[in-house]
C-alpha atoms as a PDB file:
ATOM      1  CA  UNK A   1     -21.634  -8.227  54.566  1.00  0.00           C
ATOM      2  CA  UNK A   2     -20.733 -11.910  54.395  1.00  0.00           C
ATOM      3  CA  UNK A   3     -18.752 -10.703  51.379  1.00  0.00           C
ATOM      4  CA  UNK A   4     -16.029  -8.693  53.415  1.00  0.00           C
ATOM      5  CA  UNK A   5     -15.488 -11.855  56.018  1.00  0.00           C
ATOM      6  CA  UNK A   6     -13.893 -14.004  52.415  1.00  0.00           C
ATOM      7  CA  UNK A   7     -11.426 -12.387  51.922  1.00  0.00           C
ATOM      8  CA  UNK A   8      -8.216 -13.933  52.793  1.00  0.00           C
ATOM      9  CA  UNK A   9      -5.924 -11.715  51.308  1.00  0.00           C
ATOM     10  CA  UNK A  10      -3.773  -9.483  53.375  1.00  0.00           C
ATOM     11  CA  UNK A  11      -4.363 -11.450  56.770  1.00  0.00           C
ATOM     12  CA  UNK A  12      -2.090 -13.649  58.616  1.00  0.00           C
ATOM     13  CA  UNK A  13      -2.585 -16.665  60.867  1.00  0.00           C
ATOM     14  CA  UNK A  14       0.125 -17.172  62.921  1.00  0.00           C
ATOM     15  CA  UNK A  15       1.182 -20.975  63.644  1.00  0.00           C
ATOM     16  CA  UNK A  16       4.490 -22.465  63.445  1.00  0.00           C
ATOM     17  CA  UNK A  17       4.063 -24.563  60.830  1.00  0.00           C
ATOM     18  CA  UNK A  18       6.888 -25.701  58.158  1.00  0.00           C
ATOM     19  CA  UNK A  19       5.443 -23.449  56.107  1.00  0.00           C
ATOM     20  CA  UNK A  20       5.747 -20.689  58.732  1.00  0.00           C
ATOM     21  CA  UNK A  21       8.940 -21.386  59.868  1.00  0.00           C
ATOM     22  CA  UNK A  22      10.336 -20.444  56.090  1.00  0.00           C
ATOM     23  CA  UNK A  23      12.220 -17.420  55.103  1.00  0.00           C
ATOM     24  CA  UNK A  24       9.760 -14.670  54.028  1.00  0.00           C
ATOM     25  CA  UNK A  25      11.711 -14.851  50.544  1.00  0.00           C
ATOM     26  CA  UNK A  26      11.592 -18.088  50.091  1.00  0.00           C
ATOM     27  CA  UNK A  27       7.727 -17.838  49.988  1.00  0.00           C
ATOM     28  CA  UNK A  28       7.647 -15.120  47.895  1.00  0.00           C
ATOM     29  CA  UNK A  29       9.994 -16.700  45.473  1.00  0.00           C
ATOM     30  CA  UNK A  30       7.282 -20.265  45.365  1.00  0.00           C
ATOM     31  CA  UNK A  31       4.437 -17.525  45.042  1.00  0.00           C
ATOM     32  CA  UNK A  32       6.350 -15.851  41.964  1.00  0.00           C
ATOM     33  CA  UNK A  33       7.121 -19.658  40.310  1.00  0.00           C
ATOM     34  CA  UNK A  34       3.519 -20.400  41.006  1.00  0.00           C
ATOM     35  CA  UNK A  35       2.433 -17.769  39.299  1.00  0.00           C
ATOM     36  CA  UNK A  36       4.699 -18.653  35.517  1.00  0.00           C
ATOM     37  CA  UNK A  37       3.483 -22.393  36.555  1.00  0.00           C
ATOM     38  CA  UNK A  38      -0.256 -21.178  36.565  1.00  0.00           C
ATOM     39  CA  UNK A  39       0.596 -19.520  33.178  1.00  0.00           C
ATOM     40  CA  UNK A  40       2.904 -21.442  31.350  1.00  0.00           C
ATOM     41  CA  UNK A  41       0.548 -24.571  31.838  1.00  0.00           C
ATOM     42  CA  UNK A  42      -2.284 -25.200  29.359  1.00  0.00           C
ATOM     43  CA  UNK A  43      -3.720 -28.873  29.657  1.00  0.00           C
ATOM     44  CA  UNK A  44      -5.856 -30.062  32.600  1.00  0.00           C
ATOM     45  CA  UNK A  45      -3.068 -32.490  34.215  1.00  0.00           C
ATOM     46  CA  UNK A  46      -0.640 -29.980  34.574  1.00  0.00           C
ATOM     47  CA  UNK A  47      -3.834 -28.040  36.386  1.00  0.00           C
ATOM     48  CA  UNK A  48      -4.915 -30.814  38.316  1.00  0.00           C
ATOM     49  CA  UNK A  49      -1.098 -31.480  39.580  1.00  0.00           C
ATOM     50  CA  UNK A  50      -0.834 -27.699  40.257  1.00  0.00           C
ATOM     51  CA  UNK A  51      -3.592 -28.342  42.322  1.00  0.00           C
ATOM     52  CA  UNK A  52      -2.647 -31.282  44.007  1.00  0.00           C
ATOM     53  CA  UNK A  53       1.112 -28.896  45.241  1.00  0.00           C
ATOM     54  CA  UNK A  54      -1.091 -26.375  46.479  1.00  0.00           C
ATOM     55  CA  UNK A  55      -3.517 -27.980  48.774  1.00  0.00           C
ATOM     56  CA  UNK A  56      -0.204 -30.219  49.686  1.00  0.00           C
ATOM     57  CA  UNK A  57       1.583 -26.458  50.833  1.00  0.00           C
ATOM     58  CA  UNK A  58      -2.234 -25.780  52.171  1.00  0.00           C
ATOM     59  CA  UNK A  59      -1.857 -29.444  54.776  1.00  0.00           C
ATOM     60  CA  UNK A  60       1.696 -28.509  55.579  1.00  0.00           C
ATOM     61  CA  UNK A  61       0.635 -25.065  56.657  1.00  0.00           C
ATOM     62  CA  UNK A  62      -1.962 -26.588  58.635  1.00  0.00           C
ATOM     63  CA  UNK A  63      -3.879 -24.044  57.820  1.00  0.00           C
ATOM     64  CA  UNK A  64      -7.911 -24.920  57.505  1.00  0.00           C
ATOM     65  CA  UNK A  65      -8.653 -25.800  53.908  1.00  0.00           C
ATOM     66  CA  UNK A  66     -12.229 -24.017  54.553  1.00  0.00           C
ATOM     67  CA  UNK A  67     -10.067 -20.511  55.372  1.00  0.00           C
ATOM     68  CA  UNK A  68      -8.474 -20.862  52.003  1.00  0.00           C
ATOM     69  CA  UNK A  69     -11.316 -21.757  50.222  1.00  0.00           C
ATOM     70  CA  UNK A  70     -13.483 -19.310  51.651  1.00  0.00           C
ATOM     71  CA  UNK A  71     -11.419 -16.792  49.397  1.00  0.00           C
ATOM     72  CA  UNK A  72     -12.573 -17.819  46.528  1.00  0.00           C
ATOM     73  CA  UNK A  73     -16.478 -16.925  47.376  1.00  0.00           C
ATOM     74  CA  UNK A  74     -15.851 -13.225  46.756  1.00  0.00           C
ATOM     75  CA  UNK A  75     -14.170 -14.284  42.813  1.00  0.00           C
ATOM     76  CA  UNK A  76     -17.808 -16.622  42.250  1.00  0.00           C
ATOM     77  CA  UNK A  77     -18.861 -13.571  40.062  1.00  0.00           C
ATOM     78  CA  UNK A  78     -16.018 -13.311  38.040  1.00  0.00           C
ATOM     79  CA  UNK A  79     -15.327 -17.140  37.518  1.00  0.00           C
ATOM     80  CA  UNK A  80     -18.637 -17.093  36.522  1.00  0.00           C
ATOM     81  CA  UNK A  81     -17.770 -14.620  34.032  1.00  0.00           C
ATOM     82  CA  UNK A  82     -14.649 -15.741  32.895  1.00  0.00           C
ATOM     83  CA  UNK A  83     -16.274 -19.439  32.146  1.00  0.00           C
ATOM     84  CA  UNK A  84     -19.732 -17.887  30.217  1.00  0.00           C
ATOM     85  CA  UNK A  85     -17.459 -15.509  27.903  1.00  0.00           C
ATOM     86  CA  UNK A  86     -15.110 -18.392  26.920  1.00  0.00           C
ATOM     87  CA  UNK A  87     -18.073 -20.429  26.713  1.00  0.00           C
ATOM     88  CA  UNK A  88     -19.660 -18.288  23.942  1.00  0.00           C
ATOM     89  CA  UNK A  89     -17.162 -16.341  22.570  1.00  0.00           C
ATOM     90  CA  UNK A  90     -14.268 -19.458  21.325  1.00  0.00           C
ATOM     91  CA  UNK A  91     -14.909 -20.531  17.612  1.00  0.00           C
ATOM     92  CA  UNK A  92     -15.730 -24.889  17.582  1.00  0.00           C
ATOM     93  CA  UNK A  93     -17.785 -27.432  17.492  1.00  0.00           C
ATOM     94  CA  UNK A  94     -21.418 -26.798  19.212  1.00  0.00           C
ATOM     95  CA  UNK A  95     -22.340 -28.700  21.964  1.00  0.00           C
ATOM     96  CA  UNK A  96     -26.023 -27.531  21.547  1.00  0.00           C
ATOM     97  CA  UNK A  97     -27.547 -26.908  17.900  1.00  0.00           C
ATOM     98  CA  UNK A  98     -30.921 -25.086  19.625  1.00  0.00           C
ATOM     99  CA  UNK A  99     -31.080 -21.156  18.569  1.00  0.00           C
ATOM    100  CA  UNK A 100     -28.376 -18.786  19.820  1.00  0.00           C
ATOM    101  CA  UNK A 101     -27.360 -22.088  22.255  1.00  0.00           C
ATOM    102  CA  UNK A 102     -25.376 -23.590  18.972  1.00  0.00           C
ATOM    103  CA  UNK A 103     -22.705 -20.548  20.364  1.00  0.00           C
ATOM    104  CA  UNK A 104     -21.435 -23.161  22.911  1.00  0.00           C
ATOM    105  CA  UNK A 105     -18.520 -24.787  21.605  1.00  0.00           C
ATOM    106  CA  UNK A 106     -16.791 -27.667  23.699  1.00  0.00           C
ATOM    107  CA  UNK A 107     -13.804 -26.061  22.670  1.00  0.00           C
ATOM    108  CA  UNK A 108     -14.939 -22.710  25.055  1.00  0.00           C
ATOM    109  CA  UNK A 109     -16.050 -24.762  27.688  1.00  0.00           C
ATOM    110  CA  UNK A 110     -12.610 -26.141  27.952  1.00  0.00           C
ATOM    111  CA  UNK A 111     -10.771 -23.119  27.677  1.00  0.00           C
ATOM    112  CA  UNK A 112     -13.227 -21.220  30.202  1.00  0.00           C
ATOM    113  CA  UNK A 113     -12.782 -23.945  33.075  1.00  0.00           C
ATOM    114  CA  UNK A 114      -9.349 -24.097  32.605  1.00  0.00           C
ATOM    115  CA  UNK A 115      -8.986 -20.683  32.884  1.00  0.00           C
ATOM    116  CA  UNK A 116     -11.409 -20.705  35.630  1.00  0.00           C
ATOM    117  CA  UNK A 117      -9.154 -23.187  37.558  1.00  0.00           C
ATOM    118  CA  UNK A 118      -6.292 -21.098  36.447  1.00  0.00           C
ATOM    119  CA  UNK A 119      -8.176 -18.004  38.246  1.00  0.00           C
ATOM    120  CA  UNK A 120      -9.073 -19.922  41.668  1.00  0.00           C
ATOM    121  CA  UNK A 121      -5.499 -21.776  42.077  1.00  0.00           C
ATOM    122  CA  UNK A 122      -4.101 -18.170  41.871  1.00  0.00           C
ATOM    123  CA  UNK A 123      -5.676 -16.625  44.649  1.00  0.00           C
ATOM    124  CA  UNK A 124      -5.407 -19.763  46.398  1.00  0.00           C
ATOM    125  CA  UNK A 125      -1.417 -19.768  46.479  1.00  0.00           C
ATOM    126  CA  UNK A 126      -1.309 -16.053  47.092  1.00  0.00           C
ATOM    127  CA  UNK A 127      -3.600 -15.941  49.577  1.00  0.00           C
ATOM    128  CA  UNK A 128      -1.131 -18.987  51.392  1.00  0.00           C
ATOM    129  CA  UNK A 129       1.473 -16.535  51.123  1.00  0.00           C
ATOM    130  CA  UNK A 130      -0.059 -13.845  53.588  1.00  0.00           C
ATOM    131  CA  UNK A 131      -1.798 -16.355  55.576  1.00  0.00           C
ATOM    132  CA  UNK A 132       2.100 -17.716  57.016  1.00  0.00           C
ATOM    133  CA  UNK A 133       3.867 -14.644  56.399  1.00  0.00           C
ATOM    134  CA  UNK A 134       3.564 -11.620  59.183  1.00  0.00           C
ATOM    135  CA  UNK A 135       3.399  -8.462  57.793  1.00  0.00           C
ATOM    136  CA  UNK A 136       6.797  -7.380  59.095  1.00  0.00           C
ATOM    137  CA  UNK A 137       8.875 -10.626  57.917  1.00  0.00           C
ATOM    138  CA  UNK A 138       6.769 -10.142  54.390  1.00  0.00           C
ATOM    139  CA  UNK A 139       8.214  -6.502  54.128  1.00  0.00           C
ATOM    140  CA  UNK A 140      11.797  -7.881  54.869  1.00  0.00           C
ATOM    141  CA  UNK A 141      11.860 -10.088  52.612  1.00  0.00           C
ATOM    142  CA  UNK A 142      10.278  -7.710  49.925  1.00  0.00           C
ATOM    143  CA  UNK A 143      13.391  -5.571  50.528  1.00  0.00           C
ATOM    144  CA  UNK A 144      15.591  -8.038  50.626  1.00  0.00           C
ATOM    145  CA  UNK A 145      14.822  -9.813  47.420  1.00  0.00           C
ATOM    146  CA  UNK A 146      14.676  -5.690  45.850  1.00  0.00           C
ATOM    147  CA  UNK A 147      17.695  -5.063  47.221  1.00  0.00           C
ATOM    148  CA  UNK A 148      19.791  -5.410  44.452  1.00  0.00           C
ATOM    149  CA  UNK A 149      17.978  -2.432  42.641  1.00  0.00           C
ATOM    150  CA  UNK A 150      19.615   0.016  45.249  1.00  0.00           C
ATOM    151  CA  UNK A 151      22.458   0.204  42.543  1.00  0.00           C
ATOM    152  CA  UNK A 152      20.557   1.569  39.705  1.00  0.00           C
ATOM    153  CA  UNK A 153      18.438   3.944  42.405  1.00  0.00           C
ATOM    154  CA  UNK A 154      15.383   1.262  43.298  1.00  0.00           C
ATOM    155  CA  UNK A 155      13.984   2.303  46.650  1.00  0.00           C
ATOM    156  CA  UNK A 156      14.044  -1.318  48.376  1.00  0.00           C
ATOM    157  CA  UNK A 157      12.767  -0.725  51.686  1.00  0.00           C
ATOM    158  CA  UNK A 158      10.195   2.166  50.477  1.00  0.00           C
ATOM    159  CA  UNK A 159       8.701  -0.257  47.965  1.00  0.00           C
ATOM    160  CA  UNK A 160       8.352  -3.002  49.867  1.00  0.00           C
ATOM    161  CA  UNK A 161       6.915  -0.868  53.239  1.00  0.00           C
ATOM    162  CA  UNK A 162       4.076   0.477  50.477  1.00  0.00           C
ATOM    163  CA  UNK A 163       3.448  -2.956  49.601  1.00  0.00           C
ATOM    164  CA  UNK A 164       3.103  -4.447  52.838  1.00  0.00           C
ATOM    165  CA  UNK A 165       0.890  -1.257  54.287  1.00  0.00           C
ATOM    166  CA  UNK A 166      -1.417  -2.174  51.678  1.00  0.00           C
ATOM    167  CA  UNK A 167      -1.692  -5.827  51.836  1.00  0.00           C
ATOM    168  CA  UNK A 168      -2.053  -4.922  56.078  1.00  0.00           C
ATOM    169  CA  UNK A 169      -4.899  -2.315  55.092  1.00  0.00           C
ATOM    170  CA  UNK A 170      -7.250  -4.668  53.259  1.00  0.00           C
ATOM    171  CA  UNK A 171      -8.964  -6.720  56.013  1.00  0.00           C
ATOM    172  CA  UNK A 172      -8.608  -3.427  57.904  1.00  0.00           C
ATOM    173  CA  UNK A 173     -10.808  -1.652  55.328  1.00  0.00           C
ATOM    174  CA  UNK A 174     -13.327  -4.441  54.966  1.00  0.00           C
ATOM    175  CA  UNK A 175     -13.886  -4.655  58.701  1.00  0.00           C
ATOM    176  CA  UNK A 176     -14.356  -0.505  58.119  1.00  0.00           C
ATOM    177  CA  UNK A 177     -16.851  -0.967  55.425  1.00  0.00           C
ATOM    178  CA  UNK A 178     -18.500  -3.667  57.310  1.00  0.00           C
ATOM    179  CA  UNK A 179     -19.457  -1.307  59.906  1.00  0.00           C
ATOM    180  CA  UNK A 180     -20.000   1.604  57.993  1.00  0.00           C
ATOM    181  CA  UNK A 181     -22.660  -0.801  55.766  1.00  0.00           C
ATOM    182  CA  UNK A 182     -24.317  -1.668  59.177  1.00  0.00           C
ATOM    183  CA  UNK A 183     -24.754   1.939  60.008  1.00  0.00           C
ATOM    184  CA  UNK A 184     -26.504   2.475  56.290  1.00  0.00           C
ATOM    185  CA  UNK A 185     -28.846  -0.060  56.924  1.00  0.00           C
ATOM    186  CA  UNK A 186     -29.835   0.566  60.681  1.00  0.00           C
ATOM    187  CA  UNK A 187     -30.824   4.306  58.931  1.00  0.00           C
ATOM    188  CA  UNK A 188     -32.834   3.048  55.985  1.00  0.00           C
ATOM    189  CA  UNK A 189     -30.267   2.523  53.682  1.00  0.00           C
ATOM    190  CA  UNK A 190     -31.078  -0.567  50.862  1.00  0.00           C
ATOM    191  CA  UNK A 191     -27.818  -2.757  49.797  1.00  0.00           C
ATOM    192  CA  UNK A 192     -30.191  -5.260  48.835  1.00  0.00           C
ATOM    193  CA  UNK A 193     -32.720  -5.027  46.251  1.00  0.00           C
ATOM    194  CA  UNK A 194     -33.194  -3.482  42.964  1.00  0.00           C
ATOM    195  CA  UNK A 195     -31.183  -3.709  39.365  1.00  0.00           C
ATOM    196  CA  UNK A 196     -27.541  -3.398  38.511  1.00  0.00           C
ATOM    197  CA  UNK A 197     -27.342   0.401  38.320  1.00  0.00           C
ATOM    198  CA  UNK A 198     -29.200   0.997  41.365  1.00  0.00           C
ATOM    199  CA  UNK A 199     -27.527  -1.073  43.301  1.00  0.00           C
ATOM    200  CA  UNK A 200     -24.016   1.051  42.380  1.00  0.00           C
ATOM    201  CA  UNK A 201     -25.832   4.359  43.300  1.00  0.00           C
ATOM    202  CA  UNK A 202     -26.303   2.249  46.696  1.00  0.00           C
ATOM    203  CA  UNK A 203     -22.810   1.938  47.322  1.00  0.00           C
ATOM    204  CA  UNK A 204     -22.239   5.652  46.991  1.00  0.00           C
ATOM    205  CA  UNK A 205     -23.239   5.754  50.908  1.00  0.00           C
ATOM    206  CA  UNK A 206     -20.518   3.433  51.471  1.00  0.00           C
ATOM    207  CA  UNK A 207     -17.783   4.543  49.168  1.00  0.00           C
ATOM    208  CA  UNK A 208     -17.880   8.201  50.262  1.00  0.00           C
ATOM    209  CA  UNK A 209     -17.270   7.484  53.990  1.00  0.00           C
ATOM    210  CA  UNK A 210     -14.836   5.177  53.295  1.00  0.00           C
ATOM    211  CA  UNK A 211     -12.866   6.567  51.423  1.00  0.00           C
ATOM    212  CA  UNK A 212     -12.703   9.349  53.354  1.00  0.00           C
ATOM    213  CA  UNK A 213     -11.178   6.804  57.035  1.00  0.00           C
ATOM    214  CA  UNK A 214      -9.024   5.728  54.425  1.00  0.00           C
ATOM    215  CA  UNK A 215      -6.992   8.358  53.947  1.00  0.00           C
ATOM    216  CA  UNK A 216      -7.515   9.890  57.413  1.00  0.00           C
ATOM    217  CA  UNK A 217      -5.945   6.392  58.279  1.00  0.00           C
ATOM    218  CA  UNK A 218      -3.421   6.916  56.189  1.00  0.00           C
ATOM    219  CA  UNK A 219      -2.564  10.709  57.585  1.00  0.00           C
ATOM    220  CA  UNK A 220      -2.741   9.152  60.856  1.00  0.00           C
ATOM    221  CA  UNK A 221      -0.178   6.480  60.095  1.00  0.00           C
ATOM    222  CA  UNK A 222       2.258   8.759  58.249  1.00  0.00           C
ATOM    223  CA  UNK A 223       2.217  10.954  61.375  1.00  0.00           C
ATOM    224  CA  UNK A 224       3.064   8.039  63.580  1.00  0.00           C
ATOM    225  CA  UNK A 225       5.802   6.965  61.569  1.00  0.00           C
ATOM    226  CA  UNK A 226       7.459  10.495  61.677  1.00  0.00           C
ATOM    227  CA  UNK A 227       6.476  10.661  65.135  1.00  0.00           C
ATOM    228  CA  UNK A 228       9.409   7.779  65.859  1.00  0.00           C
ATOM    229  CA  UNK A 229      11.527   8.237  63.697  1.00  0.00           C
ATOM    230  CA  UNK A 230      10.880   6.749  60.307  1.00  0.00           C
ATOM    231  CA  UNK A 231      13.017   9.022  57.946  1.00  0.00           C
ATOM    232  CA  UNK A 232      13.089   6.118  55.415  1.00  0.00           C
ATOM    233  CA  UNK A 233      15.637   2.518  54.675  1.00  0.00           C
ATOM    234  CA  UNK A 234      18.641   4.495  54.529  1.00  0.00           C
ATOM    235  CA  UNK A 235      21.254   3.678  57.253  1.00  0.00           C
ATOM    236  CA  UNK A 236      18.704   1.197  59.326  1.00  0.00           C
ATOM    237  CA  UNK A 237      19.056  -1.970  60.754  1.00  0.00           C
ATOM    238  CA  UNK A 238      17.045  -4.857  61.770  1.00  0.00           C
ATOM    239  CA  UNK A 239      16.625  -6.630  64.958  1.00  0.00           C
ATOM    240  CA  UNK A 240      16.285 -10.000  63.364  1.00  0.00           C
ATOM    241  CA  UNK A 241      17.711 -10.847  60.222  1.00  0.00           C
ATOM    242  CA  UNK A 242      17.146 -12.944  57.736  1.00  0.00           C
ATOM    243  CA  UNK A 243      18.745 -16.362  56.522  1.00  0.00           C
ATOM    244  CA  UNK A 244      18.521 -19.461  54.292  1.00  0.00           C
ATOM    245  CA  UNK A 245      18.422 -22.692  56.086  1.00  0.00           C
ATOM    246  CA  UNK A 246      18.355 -25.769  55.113  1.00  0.00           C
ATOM    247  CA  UNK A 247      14.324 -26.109  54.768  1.00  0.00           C
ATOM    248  CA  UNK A 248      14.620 -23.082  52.599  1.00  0.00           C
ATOM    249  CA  UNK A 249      17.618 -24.309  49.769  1.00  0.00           C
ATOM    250  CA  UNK A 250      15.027 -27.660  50.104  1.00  0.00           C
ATOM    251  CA  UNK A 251      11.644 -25.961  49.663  1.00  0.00           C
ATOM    252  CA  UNK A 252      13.292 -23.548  46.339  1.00  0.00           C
ATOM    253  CA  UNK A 253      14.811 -26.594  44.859  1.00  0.00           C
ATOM    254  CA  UNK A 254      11.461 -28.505  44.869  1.00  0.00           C
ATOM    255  CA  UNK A 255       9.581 -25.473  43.785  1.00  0.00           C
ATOM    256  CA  UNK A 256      11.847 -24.909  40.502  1.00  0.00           C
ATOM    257  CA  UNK A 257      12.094 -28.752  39.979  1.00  0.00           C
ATOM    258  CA  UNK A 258       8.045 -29.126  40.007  1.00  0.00           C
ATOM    259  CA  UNK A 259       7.767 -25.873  38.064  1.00  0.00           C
ATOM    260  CA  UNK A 260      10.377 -26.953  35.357  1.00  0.00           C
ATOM    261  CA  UNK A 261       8.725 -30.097  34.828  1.00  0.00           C
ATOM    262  CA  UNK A 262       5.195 -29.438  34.656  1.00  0.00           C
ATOM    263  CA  UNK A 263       5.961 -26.697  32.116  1.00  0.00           C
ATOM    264  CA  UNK A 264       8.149 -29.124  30.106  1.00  0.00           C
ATOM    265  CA  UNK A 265       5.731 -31.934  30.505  1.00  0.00           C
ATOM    266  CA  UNK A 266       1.939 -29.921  30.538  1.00  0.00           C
END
């Protein structure tokens, strides 16, 4: 159960931060140059200053460090699986010559913790972006940075509403399974103990019933929509809209200039 309080993704902490106080597009935009960074990079300076911008974005959101690292808990599994299959699997020289250990090269321990780090800095700057961005200034600027796809038929607003709903749902379904996991075990049911496969066939329990709010969620939100009106982006308007300031043009040019040099460089 401790599992469904890590995840950061999907909820927001208001604050009024400089981080905060940025267009929703401009964050998106840093999110989207973070990600080529994170990719484009391959050496463990250009990691390490990666990492260095995004716990310096993590100070001026004055957001707790432990609430961002916190995400990462639930991804412990799969680092650890990203780092042993790189460990064993890349070709090199053998850091051990004992049995089936002569399989770990220090060429795939270097290529699993980079990737690793590659991994964890990921969800670290995406998780920033939903921990400073409400979900209704996140769906604005969704649709306004799709916006010019209207001309070749790209539903903006739709899009970007589905996108939001879902990143909205996700602590919403955790806190659901959360309770629905308490009610399991206060009637027997074992989360716990016993191999792999058993464990899945546990989970059935949980899956079932959740799945099932899920959608009755959903049905209950679609009716609430149409209940006021929603008929869709065409023809509405917004009570606040959206501009570039100063901060913004600032924060975009730094982003593209650190981004553009630690490709070049790294």
């Amino acid at each position: 159960m401790a599992l469904f309080k890590n995840i950061t993704i999907g909820q927001y902490i208001p604050g009024n931060s400089v981080i905060h106080r940025l267009d929703p597009r401009t964050k998106i935009l840093g999110a989207v140059l973070l990600i080529a960074m994170l990719f484009l990079v391959d050496s463990v300076w250009g990691y390490l200053l990666a990492g260095l911008a995004i716990f310096a974005v993590i100070y001026l959101s004055e957001i707790p460090i432990k609430v961002v690292l916190r995400g990462l808990r639930p991804l412990f599994v799969i680092l650890l699986l990203t780092v042993s299959l790189h460990l064993f699997m890349t070709e090199g020289d053998p850091i051990f010559n004992v049995r089936f250990l002569n399989r770990i090269t220090w060429q795939g321990l270097n290529r699993g913790v980079l990737m690793g780090v590659r991994l964890a800095l990921l969800v670290m700057g995406t998780s920033l972006l939903t921990l400073t961005t409400s979900p209704i200034n996140l769906t604005d600027g969704i649709e306004s940075l799709l916006s010019p796809g209207k001309r070749i038929g790209v539903p903006a607003h739709e899009l970007a509403m589905m996108m939001t709903i879902a990143l909205r749902f996700i602590p919403t379904l955790l806190e659901e399974a959360e309770k629905i996991m308490k009610a399991q075990m206060a009637r027997g049911a074992d989360f716990q103990s016993g191999n792999l496969v058993q464990r899945a066939k546990s989970l059935i329990p949980l899956l079932v019933p959740l799945f099932v709010n899920a959608f009755r969620r959903a049905d209950d939100l679609a009716v609430a929509m149409e209940a006021r009106g929603y008929r869709g982006g065409e023809g509405r308007t917004k009570f606040k809209e959206l501009h570039f300031r100063r901060a913004d043009v600032f924060a975009l040019i730094i982003s593209f200039g650190f981004v553009v040099v630690i490709s070049v460089l790294f």
